[in-house]
Protein backbone atom coordinates (compact mmCIF):
# COMPACT_ATOMS: atom_id res chain seq x y z
CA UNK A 1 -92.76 -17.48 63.85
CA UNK A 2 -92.24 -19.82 66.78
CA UNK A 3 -88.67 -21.25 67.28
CA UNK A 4 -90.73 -25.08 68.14
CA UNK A 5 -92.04 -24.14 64.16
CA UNK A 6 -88.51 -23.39 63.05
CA UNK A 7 -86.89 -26.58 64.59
CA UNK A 8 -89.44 -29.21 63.19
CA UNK A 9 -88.29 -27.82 59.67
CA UNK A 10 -85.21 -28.46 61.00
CA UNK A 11 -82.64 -29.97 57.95
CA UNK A 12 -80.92 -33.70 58.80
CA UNK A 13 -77.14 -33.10 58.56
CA UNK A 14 -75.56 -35.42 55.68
CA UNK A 15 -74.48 -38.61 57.20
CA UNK A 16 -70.31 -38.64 57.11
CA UNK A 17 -69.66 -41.43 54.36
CA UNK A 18 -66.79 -44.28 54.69
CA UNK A 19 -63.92 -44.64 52.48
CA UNK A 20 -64.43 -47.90 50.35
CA UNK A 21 -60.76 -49.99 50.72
CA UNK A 22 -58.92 -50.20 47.21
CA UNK A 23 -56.06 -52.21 46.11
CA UNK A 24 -53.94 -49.94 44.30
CA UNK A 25 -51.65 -47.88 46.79
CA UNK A 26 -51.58 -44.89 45.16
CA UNK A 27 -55.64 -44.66 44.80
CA UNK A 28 -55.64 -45.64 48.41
CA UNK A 29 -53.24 -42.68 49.60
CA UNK A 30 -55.19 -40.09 47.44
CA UNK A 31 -58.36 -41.29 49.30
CA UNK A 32 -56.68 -40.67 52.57
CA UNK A 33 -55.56 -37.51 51.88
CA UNK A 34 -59.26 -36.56 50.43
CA UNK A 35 -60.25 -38.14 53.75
CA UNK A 36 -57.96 -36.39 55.90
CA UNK A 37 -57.37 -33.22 54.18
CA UNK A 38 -54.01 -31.40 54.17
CA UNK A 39 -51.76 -29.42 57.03
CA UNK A 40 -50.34 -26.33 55.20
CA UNK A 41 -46.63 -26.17 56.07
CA UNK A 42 -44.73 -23.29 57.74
CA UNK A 43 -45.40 -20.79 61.02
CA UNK A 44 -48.46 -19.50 61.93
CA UNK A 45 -49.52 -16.42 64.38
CA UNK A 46 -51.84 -17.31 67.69
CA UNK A 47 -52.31 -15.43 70.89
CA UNK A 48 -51.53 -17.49 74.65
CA UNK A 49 -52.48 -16.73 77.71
CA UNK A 50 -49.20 -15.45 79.06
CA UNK A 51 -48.48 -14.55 82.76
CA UNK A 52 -52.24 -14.10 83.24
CA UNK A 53 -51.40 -10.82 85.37
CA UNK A 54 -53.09 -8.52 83.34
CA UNK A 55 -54.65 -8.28 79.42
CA UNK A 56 -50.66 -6.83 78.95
CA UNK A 57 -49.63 -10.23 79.46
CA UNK A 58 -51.66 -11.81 76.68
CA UNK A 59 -48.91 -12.53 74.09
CA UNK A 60 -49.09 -12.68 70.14
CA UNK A 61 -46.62 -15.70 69.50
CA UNK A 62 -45.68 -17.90 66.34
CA UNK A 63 -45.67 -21.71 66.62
CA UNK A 64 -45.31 -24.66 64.01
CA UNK A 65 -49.28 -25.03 62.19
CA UNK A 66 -49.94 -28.19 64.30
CA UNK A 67 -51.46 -31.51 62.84
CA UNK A 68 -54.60 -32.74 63.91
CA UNK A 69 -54.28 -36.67 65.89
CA UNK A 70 -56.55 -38.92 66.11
CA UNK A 71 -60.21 -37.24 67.29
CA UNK A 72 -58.88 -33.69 66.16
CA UNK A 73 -59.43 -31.50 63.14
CA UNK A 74 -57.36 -28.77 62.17
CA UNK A 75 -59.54 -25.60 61.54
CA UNK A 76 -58.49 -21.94 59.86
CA UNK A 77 -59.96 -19.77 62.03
CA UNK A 78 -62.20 -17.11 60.39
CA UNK A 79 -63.63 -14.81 63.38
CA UNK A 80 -63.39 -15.49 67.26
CA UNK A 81 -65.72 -14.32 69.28
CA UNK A 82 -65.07 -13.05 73.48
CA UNK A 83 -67.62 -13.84 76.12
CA UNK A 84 -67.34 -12.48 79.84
CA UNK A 85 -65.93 -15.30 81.45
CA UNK A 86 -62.52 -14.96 79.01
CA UNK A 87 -61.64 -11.86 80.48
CA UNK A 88 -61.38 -13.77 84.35
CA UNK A 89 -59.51 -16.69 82.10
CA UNK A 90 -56.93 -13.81 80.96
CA UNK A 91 -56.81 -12.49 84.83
CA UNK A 92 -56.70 -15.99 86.41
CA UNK A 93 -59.78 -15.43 88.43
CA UNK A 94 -62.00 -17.47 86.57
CA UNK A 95 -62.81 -20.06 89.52
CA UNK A 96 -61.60 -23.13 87.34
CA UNK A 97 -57.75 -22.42 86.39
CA UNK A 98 -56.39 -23.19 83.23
CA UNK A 99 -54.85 -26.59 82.65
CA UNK A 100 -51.50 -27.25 82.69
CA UNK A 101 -49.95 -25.30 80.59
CA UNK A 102 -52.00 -22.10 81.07
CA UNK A 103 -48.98 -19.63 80.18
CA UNK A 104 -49.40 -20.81 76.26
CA UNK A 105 -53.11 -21.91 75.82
CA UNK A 106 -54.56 -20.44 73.24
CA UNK A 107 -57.87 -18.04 74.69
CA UNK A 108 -61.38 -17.82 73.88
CA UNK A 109 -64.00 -19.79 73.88
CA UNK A 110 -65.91 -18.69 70.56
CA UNK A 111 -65.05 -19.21 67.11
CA UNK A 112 -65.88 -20.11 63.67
CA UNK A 113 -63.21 -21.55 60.90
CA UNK A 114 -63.02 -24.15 57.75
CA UNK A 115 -61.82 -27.78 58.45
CA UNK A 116 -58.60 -28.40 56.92
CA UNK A 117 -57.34 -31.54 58.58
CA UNK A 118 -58.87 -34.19 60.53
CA UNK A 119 -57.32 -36.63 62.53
CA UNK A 120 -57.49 -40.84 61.77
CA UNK A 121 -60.65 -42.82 61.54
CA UNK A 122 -62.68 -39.36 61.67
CA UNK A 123 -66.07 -39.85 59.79
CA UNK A 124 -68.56 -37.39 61.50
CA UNK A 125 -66.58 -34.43 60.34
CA UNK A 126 -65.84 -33.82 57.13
CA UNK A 127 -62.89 -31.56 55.01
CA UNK A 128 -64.34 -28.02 53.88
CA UNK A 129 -66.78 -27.60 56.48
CA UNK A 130 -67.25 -24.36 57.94
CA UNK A 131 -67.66 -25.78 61.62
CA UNK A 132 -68.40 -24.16 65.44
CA UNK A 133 -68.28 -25.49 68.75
CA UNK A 134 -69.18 -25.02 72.59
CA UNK A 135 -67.02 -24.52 74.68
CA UNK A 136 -67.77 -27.73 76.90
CA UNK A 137 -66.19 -29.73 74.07
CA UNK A 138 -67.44 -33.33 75.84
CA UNK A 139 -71.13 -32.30 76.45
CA UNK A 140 -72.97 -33.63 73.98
CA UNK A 141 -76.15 -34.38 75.16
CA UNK A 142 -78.07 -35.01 78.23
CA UNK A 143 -77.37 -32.74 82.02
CA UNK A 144 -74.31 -30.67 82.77
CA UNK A 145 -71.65 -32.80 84.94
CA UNK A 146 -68.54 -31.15 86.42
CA UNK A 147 -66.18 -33.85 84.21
CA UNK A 148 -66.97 -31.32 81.79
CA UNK A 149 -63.69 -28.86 82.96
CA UNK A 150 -61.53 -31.42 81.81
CA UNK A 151 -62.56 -29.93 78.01
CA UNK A 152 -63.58 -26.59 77.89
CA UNK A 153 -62.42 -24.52 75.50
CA UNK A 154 -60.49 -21.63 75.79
CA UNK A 155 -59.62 -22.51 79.60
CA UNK A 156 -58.37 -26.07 79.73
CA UNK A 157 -58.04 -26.68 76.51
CA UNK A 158 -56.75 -24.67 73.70
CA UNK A 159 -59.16 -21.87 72.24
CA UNK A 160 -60.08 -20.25 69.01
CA UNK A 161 -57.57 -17.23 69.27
CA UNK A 162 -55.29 -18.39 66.51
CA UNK A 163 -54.63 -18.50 62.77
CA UNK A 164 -55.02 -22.11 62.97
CA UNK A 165 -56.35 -24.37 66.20
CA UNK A 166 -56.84 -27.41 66.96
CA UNK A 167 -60.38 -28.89 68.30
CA UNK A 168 -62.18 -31.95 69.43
CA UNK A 169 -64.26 -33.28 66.88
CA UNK A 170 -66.57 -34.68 68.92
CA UNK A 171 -67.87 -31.01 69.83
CA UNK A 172 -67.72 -29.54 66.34
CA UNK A 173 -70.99 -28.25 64.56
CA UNK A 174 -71.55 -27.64 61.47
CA UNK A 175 -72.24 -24.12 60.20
CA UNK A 176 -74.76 -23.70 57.37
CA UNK A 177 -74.81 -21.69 54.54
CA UNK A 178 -76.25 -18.78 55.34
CA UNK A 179 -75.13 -18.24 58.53
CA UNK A 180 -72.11 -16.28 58.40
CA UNK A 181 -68.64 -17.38 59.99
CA UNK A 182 -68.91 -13.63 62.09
CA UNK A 183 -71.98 -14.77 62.91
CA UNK A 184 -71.43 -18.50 64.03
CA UNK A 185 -68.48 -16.95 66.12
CA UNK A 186 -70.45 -15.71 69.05
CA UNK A 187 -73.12 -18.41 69.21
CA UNK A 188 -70.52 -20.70 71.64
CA UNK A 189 -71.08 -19.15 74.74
CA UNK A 190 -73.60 -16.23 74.77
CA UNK A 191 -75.80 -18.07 72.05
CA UNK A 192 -76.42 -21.55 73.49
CA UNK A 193 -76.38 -20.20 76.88
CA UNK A 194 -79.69 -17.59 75.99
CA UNK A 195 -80.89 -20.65 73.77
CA UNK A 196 -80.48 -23.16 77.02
CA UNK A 197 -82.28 -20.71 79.33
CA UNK A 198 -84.90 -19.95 76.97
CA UNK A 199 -85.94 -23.25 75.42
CA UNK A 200 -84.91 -26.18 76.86
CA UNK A 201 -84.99 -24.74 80.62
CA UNK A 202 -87.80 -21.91 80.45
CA UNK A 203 -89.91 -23.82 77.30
CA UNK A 204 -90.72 -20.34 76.16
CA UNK A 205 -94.01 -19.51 74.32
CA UNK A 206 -95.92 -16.71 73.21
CA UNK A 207 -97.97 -15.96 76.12
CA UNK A 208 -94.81 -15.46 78.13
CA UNK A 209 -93.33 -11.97 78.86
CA UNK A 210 -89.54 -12.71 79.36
CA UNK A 211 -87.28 -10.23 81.40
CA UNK A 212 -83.53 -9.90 80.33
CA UNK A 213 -80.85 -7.58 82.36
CA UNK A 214 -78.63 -5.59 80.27
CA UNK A 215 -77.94 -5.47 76.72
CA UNK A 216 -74.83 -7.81 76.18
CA UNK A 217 -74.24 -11.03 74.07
CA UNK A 218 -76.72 -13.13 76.26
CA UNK A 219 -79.20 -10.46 76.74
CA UNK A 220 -79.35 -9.40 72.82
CA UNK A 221 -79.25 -13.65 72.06
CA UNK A 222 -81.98 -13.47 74.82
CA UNK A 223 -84.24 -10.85 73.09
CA UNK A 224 -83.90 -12.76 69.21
CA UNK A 225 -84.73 -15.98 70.39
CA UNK A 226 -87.59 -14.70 72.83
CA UNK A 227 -88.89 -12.67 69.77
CA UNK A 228 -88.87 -15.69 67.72
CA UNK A 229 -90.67 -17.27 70.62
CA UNK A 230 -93.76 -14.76 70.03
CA UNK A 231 -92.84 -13.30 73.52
CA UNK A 232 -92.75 -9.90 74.71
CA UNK A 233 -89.34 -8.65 76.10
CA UNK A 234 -88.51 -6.63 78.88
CA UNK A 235 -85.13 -5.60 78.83
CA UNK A 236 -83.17 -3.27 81.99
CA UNK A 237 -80.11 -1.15 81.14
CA UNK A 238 -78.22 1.71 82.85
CA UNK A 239 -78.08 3.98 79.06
CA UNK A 240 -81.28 5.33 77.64
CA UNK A 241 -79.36 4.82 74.26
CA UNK A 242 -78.74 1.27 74.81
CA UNK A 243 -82.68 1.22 75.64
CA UNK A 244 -83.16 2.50 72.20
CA UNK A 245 -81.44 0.26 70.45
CA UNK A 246 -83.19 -3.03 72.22
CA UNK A 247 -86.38 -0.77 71.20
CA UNK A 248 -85.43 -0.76 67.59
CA UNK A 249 -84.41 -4.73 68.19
CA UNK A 250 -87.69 -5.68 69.16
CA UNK A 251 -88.09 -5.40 73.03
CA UNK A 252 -91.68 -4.37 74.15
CA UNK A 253 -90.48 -2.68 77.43
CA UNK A 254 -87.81 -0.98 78.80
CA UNK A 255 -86.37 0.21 82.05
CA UNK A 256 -83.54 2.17 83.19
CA UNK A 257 -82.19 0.43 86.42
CA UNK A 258 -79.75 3.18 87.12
CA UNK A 259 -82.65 5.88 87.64
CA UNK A 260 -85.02 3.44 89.35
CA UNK A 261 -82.88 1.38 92.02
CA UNK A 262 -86.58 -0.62 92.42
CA UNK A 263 -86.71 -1.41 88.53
CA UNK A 264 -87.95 -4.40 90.14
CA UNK A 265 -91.52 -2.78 91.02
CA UNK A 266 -91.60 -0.66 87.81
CA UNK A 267 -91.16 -3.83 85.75
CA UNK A 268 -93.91 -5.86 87.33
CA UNK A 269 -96.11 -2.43 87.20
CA UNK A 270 -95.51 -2.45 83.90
CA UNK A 271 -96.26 -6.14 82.71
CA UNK A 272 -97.80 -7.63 85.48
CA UNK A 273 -95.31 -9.76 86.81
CA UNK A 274 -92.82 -11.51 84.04
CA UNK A 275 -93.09 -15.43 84.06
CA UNK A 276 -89.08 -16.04 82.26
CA UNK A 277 -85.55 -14.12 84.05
CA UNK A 278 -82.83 -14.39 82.35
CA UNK A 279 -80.90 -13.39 85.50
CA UNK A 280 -77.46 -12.03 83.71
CA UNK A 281 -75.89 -10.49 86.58
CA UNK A 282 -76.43 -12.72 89.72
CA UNK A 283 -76.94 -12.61 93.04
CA UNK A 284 -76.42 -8.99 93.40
CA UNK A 285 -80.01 -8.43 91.29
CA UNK A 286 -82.13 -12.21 92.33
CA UNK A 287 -83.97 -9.74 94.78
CA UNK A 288 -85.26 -7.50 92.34
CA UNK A 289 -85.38 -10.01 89.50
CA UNK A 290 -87.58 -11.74 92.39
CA UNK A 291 -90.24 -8.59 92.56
CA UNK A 292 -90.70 -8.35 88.88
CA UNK A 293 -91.98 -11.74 88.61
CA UNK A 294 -95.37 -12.79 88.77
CA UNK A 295 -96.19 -16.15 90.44
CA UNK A 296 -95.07 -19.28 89.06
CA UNK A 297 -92.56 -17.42 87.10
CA UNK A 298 -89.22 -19.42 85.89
CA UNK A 299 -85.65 -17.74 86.82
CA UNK A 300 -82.71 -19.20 84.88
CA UNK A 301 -79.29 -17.97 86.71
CA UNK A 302 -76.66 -17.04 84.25
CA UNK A 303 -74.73 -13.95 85.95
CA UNK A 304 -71.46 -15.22 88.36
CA UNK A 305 -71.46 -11.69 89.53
CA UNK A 306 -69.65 -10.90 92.95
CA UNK A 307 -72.59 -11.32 95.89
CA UNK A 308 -73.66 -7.96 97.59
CA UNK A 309 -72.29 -7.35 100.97
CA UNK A 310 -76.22 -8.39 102.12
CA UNK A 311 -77.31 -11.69 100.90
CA UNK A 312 -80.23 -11.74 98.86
CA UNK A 313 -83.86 -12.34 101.04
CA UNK A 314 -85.28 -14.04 98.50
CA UNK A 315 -88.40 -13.30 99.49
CA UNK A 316 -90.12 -14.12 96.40
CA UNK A 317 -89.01 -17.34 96.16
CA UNK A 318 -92.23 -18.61 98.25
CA UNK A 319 -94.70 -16.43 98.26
CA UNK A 320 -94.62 -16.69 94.33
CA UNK A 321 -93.81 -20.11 93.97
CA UNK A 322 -90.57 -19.32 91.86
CA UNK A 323 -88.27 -21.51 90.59
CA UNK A 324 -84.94 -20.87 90.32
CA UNK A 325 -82.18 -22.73 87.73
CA UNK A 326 -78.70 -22.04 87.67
CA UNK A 327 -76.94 -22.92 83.94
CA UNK A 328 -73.67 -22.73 82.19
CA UNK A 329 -73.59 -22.53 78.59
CA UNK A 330 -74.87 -25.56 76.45
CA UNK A 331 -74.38 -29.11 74.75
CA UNK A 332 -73.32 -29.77 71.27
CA UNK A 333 -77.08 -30.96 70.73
CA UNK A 334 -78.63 -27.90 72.37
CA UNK A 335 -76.12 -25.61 70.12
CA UNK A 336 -77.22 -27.84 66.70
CA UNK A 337 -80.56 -27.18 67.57
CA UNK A 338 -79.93 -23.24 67.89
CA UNK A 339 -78.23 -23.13 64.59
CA UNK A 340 -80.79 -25.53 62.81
CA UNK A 341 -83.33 -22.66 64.21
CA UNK A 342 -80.96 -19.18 63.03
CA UNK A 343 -80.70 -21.13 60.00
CA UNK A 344 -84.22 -21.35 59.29
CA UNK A 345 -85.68 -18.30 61.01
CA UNK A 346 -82.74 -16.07 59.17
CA UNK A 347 -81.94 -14.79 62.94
CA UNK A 348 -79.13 -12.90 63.16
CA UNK A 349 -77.07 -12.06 66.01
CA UNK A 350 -75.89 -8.32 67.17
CA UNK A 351 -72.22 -7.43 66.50
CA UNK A 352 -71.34 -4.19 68.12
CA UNK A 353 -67.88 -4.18 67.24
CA UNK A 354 -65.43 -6.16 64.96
CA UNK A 355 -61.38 -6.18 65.82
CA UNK A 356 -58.32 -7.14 63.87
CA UNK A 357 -56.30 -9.95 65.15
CA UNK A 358 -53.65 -8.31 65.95
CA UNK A 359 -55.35 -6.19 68.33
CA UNK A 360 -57.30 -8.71 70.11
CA UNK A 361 -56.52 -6.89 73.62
CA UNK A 362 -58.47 -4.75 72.39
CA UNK A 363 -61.70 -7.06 72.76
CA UNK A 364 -60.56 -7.67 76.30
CA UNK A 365 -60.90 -3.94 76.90
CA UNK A 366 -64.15 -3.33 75.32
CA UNK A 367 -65.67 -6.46 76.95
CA UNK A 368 -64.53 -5.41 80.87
CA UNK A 369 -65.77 -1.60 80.13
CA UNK A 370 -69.52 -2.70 79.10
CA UNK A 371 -69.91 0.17 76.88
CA UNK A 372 -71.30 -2.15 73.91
CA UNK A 373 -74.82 -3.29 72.71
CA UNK A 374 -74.14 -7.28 71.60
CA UNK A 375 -71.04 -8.80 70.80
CA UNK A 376 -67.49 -8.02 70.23
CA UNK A 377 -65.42 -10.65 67.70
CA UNK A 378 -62.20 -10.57 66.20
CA UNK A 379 -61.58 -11.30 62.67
CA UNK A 380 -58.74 -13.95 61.92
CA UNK A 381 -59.47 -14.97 58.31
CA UNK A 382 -61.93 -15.26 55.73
């Protein structure tokens, strides 16, 4: 089943009804509350950044449950999810720093909750929605621009790593039914960052053979939405255990990089030359991502890996006709899309390993070691 088949089935949301304007104050303030939904009162427990020296310094806090203003909604928060990046945000060498007030932002840039509160005047988002976001929070639609640090969640802006957060309404997406809030947690980064590479940069089909390194969030996001494509996969890892498992996922091919330094060669022996990359890792594998492509072959780069001590040669690049696009995650419109397709297609994201909140360095661990297939969240709620 293609994903193009799944998205023109794709449901229109509900369209966020207006109050109507009554006379009698007390009908009036029950509308507003109905409207704006209710803060519980009291404490609640959230993680900040800290010192950012070390995952040590991350700190389990309690504040005040904060009210939402105007373009806000409160949100319980049901799972989080961790991405890569979060662990340089927690070592402050992520290359953007925090904002401000980086010793208590609240980390991570995936999440899933229920609305509780919205601020003023909101009429997109409604009370009692179950409701994701990406973490570029002003992105809606339309190319990446810089501005977009000045929002972005989890790094200079508050994240999902709390009881109870606070979010932008303007980025919030609405999570259906039947996806599940431990699902919906991991689709803010690694999902609409495979779905951006796949579909709206590499158009996918199913005459393509798509090649995705290792077997982490974006990778396993890569293989589902590839498979759903009608593709065949080609997936590198350094475990013949991990290969396994992407076997019993669905990939067509596999090949262990850590036996064959030239995987390169043995992947384009094996298919021919692959016409999508997702290149996870960077510049460190472009030369060997470069060999297993065949010509006119699309390379989306998603790894920020440290360069090699030799820069790339690139030779590829002409002698195939390559082209090469760097990404970073998605748009709100790209990540409605995604979920309008899961939703559909019943696709279901891999969760290797689920936390409790109040070990959430724990997630910080797991993520820097590698030694998972998929994603890591930590449950919150729900």
């Amino acid at each position: 089943m293609s994903v193009k088949f799944l998205l023109s089935r794709r449901s229109t949301m509900a369209a966020a009804g207006s109050l109507i304007a009554v006379n009698f104050s007390g009908l009036a303030s029950a509308a507003r509350e109905n409207q704006l939904g209710l803060v519980p009162k009291g404490k609640m427990r959230t993680w900040q950044l800290g010192e950012q020296k070390s995952f040590d310094t991350l700190a389990l806090v309690e504040r005040p449950i904060p009210k939402p203003g105007p373009g806000q909604a409160l949100i319980k928060v049901h799972y989080a999810g961790i991405a890569a990046r979060d662990q340089g945000i927690a070592m402050n060498m992520f290359p953007v720093p925090p904002g401000p007030r980086a010793g208590t932002l609240i980390p991570l840039s995936e999440g899933c909750g229920e609305v509780l509160a919205v601020g003023a005047g909101e009429t997109r988002i409604k009370v009692g929605w179950r409701v994701t976001a990406p973490h570029w929070a002003q992105w809606i639609s339309g190319p990446w621009l810089p501005a977009n640090y000045i929002a972005d969640v989890g790094n200079t802006i508050d994240g999902w790593l709390g009881e109870y957060v606070l979010m932008p309404t303007m980025a919030l997406v609405q999570v259906p039914d039947n996806v599940t809030s431990e699902h919906a947690a991991t689709l803010s980064g690694s999902g609409v960052t495979a779905w951006h590479a796949l579909q709206e940069v590499a158009h996918v089909r199913s005459d393509d053979t798509v090649l995705t390194l290792g077997t982490g969030g974006v990778s396993t996001f890569g293989l589902i939405f590839a498979k759903a494509a009608g593709a065949r996969v080609v997936v590198t890892s350094s475990s013949d255990a991990k290969l396994d498992q992407m076997k019993k996922l669905g990939a067509d091919i596999t090949v262990n990089y850590k036996t064959n330094p030239q995987w390169g060669k043995e992947v384009f022996d094996k298919t021919g030359g692959v016409s999508v990359v997702m290149e996870n890792v960077g510049p460190a594998t472009l030369d060997q991502s470069m060999t297993a492509c065949g010509n006119n072959a699309r390379i989306v780069m998603i790894g920020t890996g440290r360069p090699p001590a030799t820069p790339p040669n690139m030779n590829g690049m002409y002698l195939k006709n390559l082209m090469l696009k760097a990404i970073s995650a998605g748009s709100r419109t790209m990540m409605e899309n995604m979920v309008a397709a899961m939703s559909y297609g019943n696709l279901k994201p891999v969760i290797a390993l689920s936390v409790p909140f109040s070990d959430a360095r724990r997630a910080y661990t797991e993520i820097r070691d590698g030694d998972h297939l998929g994603k890591i969240v930590i449950k919150i709620a729900g």
